[in-house]
C-alpha atoms as a PDB file:
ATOM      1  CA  UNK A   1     -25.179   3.735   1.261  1.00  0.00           C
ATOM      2  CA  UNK A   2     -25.660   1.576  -1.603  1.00  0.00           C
ATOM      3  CA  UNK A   3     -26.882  -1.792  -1.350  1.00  0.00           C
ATOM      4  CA  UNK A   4     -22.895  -3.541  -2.365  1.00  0.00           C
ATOM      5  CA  UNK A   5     -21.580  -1.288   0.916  1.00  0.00           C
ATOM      6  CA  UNK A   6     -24.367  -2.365   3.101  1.00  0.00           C
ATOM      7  CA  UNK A   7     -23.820  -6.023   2.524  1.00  0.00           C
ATOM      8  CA  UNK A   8     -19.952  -5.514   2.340  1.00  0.00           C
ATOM      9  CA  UNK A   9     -20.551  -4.128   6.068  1.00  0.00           C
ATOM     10  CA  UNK A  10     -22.783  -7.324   7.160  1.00  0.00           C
ATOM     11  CA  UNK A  11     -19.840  -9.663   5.538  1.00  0.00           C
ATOM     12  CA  UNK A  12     -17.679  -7.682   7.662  1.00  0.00           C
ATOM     13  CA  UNK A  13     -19.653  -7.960  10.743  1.00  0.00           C
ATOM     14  CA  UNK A  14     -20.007 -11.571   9.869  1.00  0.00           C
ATOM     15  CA  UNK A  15     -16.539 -12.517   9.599  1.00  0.00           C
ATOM     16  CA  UNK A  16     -15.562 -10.757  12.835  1.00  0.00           C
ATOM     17  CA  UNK A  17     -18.239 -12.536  14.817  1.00  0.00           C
ATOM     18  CA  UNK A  18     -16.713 -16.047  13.529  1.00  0.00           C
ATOM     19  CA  UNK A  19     -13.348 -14.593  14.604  1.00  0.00           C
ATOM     20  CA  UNK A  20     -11.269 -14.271  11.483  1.00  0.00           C
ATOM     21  CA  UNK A  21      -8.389 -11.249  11.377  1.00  0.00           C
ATOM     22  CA  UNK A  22      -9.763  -8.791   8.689  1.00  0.00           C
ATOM     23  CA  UNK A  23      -7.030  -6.161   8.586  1.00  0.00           C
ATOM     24  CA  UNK A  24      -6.688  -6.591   4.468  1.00  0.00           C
ATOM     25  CA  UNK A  25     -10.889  -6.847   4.062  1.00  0.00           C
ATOM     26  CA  UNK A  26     -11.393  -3.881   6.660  1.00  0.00           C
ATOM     27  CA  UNK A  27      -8.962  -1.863   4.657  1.00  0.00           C
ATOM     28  CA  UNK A  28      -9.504  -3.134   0.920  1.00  0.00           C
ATOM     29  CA  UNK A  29     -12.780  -4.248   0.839  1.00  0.00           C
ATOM     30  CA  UNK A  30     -14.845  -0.625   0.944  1.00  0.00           C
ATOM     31  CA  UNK A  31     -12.211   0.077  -1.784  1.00  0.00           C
ATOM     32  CA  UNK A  32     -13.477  -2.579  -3.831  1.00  0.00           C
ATOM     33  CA  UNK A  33     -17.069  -1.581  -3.314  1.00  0.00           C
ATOM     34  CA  UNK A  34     -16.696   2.036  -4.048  1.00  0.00           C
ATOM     35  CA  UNK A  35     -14.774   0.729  -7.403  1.00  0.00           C
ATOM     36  CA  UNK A  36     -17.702  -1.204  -8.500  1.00  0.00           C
ATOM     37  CA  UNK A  37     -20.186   1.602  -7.201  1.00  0.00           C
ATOM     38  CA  UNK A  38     -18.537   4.384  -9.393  1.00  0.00           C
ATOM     39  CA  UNK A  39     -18.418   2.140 -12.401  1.00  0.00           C
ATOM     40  CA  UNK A  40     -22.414   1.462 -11.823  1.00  0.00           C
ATOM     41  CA  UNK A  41     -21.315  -2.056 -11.590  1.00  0.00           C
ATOM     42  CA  UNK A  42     -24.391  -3.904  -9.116  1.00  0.00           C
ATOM     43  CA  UNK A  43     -23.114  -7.419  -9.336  1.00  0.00           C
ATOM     44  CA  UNK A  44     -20.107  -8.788  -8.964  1.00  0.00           C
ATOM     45  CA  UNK A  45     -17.927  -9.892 -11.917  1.00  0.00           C
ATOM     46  CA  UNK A  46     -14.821 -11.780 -12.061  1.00  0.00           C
ATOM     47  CA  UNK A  47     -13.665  -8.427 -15.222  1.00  0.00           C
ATOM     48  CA  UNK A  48     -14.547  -6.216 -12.474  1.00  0.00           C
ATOM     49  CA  UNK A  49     -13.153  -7.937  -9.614  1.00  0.00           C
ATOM     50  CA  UNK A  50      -9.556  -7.806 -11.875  1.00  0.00           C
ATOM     51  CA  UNK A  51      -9.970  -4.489 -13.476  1.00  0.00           C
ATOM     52  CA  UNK A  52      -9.863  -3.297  -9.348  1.00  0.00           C
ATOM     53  CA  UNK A  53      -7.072  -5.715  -8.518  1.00  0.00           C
ATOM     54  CA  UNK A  54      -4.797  -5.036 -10.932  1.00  0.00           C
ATOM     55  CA  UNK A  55      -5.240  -0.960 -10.931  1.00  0.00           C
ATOM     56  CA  UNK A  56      -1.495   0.592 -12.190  1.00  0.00           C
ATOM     57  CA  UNK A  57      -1.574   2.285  -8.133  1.00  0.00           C
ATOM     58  CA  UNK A  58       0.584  -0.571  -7.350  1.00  0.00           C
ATOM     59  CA  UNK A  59       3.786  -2.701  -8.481  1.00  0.00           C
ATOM     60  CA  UNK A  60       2.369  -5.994  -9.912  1.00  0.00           C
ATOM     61  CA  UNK A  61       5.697  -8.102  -8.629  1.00  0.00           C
ATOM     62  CA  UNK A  62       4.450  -7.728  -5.363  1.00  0.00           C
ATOM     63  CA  UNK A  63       1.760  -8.871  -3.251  1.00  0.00           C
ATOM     64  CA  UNK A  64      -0.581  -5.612  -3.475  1.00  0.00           C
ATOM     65  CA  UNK A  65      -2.792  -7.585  -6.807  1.00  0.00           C
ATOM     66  CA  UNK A  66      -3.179 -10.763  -5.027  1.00  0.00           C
ATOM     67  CA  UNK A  67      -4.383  -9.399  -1.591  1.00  0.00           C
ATOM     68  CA  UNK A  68      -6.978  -7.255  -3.441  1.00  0.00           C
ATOM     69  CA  UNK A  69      -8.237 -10.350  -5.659  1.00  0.00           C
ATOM     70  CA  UNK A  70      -8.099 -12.132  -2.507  1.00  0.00           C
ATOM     71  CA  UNK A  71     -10.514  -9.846  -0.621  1.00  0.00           C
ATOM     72  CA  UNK A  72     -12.171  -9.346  -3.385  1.00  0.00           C
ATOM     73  CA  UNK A  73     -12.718 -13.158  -4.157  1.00  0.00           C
ATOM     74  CA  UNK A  74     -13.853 -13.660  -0.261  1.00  0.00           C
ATOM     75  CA  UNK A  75     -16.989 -11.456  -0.771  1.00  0.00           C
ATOM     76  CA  UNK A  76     -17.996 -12.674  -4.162  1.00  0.00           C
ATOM     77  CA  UNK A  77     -18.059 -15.949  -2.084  1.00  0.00           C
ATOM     78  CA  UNK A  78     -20.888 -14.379   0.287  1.00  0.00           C
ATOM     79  CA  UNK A  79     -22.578 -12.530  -2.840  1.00  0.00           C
ATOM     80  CA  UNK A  80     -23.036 -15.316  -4.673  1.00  0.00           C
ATOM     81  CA  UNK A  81     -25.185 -16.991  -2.013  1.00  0.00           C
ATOM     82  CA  UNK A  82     -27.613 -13.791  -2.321  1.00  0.00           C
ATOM     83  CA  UNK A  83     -27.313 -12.669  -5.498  1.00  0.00           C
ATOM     84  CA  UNK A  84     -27.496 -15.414  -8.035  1.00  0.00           C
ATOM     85  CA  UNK A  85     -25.721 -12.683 -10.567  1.00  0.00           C
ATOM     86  CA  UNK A  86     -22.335 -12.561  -8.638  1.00  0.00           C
ATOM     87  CA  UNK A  87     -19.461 -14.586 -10.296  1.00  0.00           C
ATOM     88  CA  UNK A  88     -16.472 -15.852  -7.735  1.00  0.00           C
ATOM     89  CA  UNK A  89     -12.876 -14.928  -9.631  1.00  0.00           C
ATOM     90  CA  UNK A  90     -11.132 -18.407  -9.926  1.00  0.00           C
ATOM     91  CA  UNK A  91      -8.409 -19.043  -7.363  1.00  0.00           C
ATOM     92  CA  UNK A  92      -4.907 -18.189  -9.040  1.00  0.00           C
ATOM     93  CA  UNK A  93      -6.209 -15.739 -11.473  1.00  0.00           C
ATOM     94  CA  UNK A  94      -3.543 -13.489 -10.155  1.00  0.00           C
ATOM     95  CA  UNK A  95      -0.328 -14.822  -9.267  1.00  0.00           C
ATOM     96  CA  UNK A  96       3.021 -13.025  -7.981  1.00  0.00           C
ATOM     97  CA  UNK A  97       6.588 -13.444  -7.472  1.00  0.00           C
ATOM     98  CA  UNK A  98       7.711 -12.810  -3.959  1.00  0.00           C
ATOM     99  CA  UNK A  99      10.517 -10.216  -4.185  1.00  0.00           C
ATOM    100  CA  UNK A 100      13.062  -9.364  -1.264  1.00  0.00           C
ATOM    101  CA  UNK A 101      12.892  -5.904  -0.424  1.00  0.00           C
ATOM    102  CA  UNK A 102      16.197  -4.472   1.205  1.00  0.00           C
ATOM    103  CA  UNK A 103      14.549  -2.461   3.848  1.00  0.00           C
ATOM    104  CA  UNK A 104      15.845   1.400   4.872  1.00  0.00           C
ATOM    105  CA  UNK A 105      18.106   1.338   7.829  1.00  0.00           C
ATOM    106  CA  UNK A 106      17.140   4.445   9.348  1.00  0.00           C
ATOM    107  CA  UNK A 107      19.609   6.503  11.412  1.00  0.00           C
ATOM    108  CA  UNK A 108      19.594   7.628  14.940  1.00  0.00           C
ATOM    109  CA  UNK A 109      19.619  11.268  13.235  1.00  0.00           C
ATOM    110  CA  UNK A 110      16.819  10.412  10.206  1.00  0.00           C
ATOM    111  CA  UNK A 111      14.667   9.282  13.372  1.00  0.00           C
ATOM    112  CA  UNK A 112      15.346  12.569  15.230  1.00  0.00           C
ATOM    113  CA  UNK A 113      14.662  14.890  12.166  1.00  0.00           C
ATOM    114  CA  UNK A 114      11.122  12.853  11.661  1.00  0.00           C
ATOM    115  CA  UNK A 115      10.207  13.303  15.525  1.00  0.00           C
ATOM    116  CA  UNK A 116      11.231  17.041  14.848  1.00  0.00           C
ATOM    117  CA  UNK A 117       9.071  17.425  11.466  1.00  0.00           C
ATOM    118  CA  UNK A 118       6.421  16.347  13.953  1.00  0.00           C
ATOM    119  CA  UNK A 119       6.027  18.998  15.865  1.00  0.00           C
ATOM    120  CA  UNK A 120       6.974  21.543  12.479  1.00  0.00           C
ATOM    121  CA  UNK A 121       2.692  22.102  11.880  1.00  0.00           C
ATOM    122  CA  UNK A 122       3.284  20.720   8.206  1.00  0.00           C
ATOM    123  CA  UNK A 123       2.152  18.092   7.421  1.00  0.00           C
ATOM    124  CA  UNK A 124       0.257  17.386  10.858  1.00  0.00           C
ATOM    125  CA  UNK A 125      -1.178  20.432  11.744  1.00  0.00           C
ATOM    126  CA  UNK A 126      -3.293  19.549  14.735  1.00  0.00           C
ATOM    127  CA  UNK A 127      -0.801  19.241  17.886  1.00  0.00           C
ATOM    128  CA  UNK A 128      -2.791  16.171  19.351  1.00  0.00           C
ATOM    129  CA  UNK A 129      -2.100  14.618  16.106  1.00  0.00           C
ATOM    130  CA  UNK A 130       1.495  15.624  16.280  1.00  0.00           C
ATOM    131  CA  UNK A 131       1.636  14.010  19.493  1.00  0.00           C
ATOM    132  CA  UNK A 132       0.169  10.927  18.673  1.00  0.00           C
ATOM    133  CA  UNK A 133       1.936   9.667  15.362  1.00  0.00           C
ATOM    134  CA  UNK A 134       5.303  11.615  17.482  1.00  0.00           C
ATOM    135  CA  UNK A 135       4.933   8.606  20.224  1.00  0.00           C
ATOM    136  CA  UNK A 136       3.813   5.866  17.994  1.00  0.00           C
ATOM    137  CA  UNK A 137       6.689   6.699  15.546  1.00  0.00           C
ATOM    138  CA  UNK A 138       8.905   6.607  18.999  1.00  0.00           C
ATOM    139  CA  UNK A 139       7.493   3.199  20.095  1.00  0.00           C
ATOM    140  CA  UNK A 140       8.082   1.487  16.873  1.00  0.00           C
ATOM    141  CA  UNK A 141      11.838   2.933  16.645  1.00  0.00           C
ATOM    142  CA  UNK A 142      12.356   1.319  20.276  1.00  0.00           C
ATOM    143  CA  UNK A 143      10.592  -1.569  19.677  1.00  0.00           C
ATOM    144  CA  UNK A 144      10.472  -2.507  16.619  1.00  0.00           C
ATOM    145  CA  UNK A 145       6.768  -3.297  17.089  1.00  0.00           C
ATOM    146  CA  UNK A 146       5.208  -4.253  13.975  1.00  0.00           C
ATOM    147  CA  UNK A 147       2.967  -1.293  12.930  1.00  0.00           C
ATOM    148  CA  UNK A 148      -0.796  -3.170  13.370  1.00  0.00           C
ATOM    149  CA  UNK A 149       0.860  -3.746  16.637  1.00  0.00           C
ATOM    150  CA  UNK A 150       1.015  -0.823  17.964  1.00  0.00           C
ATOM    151  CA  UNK A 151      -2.344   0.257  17.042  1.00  0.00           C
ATOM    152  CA  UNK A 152      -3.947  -2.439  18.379  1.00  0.00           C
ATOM    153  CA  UNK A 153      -1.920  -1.987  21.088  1.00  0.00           C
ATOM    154  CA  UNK A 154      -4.775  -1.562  24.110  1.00  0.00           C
ATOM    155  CA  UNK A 155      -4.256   0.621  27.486  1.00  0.00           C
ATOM    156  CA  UNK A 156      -4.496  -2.506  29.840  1.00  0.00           C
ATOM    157  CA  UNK A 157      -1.862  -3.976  27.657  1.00  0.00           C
ATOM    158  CA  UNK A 158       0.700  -1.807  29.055  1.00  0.00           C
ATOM    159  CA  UNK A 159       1.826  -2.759  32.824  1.00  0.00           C
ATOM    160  CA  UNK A 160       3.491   0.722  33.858  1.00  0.00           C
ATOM    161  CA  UNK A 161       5.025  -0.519  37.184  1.00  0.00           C
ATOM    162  CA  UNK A 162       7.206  -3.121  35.583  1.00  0.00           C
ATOM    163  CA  UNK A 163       7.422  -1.406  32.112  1.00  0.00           C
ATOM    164  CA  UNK A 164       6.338  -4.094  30.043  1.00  0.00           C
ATOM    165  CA  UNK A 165       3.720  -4.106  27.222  1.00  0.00           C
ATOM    166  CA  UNK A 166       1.417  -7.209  26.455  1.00  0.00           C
ATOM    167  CA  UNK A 167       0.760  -7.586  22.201  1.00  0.00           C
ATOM    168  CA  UNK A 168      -1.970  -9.523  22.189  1.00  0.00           C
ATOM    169  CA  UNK A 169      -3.126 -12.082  19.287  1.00  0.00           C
ATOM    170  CA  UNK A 170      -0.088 -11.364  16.844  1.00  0.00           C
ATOM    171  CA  UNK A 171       0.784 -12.563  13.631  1.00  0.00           C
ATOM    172  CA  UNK A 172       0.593 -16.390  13.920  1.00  0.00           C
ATOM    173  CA  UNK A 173      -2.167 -15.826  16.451  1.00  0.00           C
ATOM    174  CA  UNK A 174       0.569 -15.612  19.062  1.00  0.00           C
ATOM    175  CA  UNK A 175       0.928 -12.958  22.225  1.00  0.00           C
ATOM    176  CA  UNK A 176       4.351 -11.755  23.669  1.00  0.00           C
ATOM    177  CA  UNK A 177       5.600  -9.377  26.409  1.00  0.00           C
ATOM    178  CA  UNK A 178       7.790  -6.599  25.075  1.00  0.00           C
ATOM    179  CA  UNK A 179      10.109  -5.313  28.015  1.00  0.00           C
ATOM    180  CA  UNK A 180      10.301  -1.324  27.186  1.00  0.00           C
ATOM    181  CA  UNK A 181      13.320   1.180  28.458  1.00  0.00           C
ATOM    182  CA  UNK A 182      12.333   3.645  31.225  1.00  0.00           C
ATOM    183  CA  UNK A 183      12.634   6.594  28.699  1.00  0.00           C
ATOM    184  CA  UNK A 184       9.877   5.324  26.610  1.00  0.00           C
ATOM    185  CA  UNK A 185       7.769   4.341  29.351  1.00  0.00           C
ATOM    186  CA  UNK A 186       8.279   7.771  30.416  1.00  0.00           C
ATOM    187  CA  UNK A 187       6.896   8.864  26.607  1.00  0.00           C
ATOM    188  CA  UNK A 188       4.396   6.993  26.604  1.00  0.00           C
ATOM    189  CA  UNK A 189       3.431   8.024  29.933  1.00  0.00           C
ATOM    190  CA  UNK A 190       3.184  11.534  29.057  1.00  0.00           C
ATOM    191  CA  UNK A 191       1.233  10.929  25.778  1.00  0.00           C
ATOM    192  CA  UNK A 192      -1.242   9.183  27.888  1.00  0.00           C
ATOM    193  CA  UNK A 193      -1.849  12.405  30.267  1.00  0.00           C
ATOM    194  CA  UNK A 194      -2.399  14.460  26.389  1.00  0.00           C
ATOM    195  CA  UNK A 195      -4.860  11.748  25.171  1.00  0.00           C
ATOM    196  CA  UNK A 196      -6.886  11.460  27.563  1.00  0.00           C
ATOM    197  CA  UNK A 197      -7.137  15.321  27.850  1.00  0.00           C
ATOM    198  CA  UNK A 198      -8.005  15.650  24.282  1.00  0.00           C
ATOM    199  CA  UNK A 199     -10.166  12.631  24.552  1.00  0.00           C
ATOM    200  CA  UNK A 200     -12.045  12.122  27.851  1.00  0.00           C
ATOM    201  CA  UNK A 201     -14.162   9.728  26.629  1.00  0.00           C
ATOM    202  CA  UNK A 202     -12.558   7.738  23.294  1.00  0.00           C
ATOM    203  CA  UNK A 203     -14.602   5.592  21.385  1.00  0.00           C
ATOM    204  CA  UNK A 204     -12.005   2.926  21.076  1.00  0.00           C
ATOM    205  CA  UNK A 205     -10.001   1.514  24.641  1.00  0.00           C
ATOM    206  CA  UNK A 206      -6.896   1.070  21.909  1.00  0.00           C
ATOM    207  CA  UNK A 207      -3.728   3.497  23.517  1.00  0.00           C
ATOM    208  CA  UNK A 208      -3.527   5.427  20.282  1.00  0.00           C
ATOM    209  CA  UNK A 209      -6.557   7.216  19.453  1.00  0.00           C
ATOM    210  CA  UNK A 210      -7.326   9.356  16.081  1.00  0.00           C
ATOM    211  CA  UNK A 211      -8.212  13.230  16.631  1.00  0.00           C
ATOM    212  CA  UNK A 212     -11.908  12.013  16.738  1.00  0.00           C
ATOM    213  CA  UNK A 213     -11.324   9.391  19.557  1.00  0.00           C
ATOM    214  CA  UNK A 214     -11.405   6.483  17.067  1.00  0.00           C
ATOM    215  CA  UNK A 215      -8.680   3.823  16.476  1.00  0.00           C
ATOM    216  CA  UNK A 216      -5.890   4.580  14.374  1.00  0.00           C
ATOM    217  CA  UNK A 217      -6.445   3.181  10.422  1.00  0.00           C
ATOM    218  CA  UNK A 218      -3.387   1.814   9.078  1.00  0.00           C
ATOM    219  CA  UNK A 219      -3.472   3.966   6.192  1.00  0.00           C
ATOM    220  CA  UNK A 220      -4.205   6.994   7.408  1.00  0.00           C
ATOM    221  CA  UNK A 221      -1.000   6.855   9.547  1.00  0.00           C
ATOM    222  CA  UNK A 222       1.029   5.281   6.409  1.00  0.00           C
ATOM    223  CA  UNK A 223      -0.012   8.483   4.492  1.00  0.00           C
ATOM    224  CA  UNK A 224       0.443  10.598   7.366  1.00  0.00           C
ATOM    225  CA  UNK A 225       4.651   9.463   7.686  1.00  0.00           C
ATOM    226  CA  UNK A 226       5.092   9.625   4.038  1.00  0.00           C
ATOM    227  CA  UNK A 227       4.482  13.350   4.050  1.00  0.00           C
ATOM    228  CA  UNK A 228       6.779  13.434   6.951  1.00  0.00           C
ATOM    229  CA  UNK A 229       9.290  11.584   5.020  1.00  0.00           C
ATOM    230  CA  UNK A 230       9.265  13.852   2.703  1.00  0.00           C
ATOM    231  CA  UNK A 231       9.317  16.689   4.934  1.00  0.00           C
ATOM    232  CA  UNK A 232      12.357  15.990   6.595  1.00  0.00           C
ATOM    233  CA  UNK A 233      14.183  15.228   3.970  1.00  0.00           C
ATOM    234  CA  UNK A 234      14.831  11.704   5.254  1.00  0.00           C
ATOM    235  CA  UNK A 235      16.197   8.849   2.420  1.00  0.00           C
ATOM    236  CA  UNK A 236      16.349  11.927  -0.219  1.00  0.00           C
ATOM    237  CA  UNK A 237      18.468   9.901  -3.300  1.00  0.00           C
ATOM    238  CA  UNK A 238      17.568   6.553  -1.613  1.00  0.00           C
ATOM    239  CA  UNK A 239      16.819   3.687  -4.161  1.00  0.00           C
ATOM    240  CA  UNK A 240      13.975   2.471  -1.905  1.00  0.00           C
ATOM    241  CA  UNK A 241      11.047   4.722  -0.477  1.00  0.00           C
ATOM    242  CA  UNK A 242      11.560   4.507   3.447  1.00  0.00           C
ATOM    243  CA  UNK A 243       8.873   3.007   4.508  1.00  0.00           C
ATOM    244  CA  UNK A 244       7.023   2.967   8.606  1.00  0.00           C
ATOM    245  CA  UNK A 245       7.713  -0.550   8.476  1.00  0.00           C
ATOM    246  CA  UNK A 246      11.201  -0.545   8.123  1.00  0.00           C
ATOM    247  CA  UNK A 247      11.568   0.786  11.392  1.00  0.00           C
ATOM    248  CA  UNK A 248      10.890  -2.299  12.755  1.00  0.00           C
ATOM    249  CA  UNK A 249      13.778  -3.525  10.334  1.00  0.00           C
ATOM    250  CA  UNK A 250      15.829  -0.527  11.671  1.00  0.00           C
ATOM    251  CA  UNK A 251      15.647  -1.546  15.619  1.00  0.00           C
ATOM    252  CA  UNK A 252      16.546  -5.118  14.595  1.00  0.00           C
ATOM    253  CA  UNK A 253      19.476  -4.315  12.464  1.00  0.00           C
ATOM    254  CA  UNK A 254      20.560  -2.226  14.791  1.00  0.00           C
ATOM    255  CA  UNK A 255      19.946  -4.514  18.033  1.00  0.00           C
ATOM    256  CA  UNK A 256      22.338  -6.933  15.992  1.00  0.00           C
ATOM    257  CA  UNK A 257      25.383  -4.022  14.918  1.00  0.00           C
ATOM    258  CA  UNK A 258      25.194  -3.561  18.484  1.00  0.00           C
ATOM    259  CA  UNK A 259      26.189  -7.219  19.268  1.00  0.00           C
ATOM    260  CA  UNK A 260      28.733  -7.493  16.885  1.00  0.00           C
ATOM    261  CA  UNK A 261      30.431  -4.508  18.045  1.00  0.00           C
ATOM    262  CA  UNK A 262      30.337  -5.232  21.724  1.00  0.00           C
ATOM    263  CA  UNK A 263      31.675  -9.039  21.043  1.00  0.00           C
ATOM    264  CA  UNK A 264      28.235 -10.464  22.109  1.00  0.00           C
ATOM    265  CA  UNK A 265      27.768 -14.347  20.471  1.00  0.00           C
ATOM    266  CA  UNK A 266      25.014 -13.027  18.035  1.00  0.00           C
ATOM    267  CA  UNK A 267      24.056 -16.789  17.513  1.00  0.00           C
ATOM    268  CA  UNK A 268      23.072 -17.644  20.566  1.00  0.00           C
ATOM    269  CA  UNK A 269      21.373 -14.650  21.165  1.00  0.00           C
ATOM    270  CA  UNK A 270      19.125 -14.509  18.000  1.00  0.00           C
ATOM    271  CA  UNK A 271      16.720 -16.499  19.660  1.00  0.00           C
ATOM    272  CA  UNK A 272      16.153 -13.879  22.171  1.00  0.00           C
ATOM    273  CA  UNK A 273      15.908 -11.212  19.088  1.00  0.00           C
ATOM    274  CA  UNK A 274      13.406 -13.958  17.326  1.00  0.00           C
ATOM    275  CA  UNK A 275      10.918 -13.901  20.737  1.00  0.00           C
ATOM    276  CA  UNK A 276      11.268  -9.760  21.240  1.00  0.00           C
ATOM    277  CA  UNK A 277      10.043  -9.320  17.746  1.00  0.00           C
ATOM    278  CA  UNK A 278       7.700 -11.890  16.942  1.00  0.00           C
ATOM    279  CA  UNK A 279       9.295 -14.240  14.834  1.00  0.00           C
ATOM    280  CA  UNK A 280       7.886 -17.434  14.747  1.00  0.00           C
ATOM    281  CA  UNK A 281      11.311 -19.041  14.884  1.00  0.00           C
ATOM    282  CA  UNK A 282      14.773 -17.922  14.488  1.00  0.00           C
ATOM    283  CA  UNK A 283      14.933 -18.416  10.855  1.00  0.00           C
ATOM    284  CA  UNK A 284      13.043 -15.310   9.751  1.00  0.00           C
ATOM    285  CA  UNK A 285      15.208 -13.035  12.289  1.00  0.00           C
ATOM    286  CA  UNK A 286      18.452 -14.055  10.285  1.00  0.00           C
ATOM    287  CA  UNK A 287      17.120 -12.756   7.456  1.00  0.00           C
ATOM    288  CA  UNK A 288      18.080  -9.211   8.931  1.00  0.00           C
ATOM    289  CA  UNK A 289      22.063 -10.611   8.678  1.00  0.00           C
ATOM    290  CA  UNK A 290      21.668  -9.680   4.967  1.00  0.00           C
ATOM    291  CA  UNK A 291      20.050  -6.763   5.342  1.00  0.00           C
ATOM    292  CA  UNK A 292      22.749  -3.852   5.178  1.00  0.00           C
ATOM    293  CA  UNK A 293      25.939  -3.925   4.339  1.00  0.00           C
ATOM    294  CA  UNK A 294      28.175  -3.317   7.895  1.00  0.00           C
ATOM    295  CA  UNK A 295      26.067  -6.345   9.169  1.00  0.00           C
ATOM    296  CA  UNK A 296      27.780  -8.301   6.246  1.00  0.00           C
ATOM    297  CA  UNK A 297      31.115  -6.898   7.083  1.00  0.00           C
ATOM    298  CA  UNK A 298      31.083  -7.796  11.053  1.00  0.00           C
ATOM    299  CA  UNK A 299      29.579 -11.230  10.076  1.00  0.00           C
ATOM    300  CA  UNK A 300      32.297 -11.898   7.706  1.00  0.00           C
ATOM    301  CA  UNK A 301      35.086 -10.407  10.313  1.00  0.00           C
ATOM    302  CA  UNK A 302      33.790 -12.758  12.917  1.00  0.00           C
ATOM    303  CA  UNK A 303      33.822 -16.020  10.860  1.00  0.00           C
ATOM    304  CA  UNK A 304      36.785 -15.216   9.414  1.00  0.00           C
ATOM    305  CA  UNK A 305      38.453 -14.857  13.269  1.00  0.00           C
ATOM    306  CA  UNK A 306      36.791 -18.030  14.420  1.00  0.00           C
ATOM    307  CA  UNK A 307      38.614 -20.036  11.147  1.00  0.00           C
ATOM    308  CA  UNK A 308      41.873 -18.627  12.590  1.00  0.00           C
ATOM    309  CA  UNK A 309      41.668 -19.548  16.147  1.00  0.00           C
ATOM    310  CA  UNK A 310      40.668 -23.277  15.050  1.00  0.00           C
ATOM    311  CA  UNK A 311      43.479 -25.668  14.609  1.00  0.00           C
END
């Protein structure tokens, strides 16, 4: 290990211990250091720190640049209190352009074909593998968990008598209960009895655990449904790459469709939509009004009927 990844680890350890959220650093940051280790690079410099950041691996109009100059930034902050020779990039040195991504609605059937290319042996090949990304993939379609969610998800978080799950410390630090249908209690049930028969003794008490016992890495598990994407044939011709986030997109879109159709006042009830996923208010949930077409079309129907019946 060289002596950058050995104090990248202690900054890691540090930060954790003063209770910050690291998922960006934990992912990113041993990026950065193997960067600066292949280039021979022992010190930190603000050329290097940008020559990683902006790498062509990612679109520049979104937020991929920033996050890496951020993480990179935070640990030339610790360097330069050891090594004298570290420079800190300037804050701002990369700046973006939020852009709106229209997210993929998937289907009932793209969902079935990629719980079917699951079980094909290509690309997962090892059947406790299968298993596991088969029930997270499951979760997150009834759910629409976001996806750090449902890896952190822990095994006491899931009360199996009332079928509720418990996410713990969410985005904007907040927790929730997520009420969950019998059928995928019942999934997640029988994953359970396959885990722990794989792995008798994990090294992680997270509910999803890696081939090697270990907690899932985001990444991994990214790369892992890409391939199965691909596989299946799902969003062939599709502008936008479908993505595992937009699941979550896909239960919400579809929670609201469902409304529409069945005469529900989707108003009042996008508060209860706002709590299930997350939101931190309701304002972020109607973003999802705009987010395919048919929603448009029942939105406009329903205004349009409500000018009529007014005097």
């Amino acid at each position: 290990m060289s002596p950058l990844a050995s104090r990248a680890e202690e900054y890691l350890r540090l930060r954790r211990a003063l209770g910050h959220k690291l998922d960006d650093a934990h992912r990113l940051l041993p990026r950065f250091v193997d960067f600066l280790d292949a280039a021979g690079i022992q010190a930190i410099t603000v050329e290097a720190a940008l020559a990683w950041a902006q790498r062509p691996d990612a679109d520049p109009a979104t937020t991929v640049w920033a996050r890496r100059m951020t993480v990179a930034r935070g640990f030339a902050c610790h360097m330069a209190g050891i090594d004298p020779a570290t420079q800190i990039p300037p804050v701002g040195l990369i700046s973006y352009r939020q852009r709106w991504r229209p997210p993929f609605v998937y289907s009932t059937a793209d969902i079935a074909a990629l719980m079917v290319q699951t079980q094909a042996g290509n690309p997962i090949r090892s059947l406790f593998r299968a298993a596991t990304v088969q029930t997270l993939i499951g979760l997150l379609a009834a759910t629409g968990m976001r996806v750090g969610e449902a890896i952190a998800l822990a095994r006491a978080d899931i009360d199996w008598a009332d079928g509720v799950l418990v996410v713990r410390d969410a985005k904007f630090g907040k927790s929730r209960q997520v009420p969950l249908h019998a059928s995928t209690i019942d999934a997640l049930a029988a994953y359970a009895v396959v885990r722990d028969r794989h792995q008798a003794r994990p090294e992680t008490a997270t509910f999803f655990v890696s081939n090697v016992g270990r907690r899932l890495i985001y990444a991994d598990l990214q790369d892992t449904f890409r391939s199965l994407v691909t596989a299946a044939g799902v969003g062939a011709g599709a502008q936008l790459r479908p993505r595992l986030h937009d699941l979550r997109h896909s239960f919400a879109v579809a929670t609201l469709l469902d409304w529409y159709r069945t005469g529900e006042d989707v108003q009042a009830r996008l508060p209860r939509l706002a709590t299930y996923l997350g939101h931190r208010d309701p304002r972020s949930t109607y973003w999802y009004l705009s987010a395919a077409p048919e929603l448009l079309a029942l939105a406009a129907d329903r205004l349009q009927a409500l000018q009529e019946v007014q005097p």
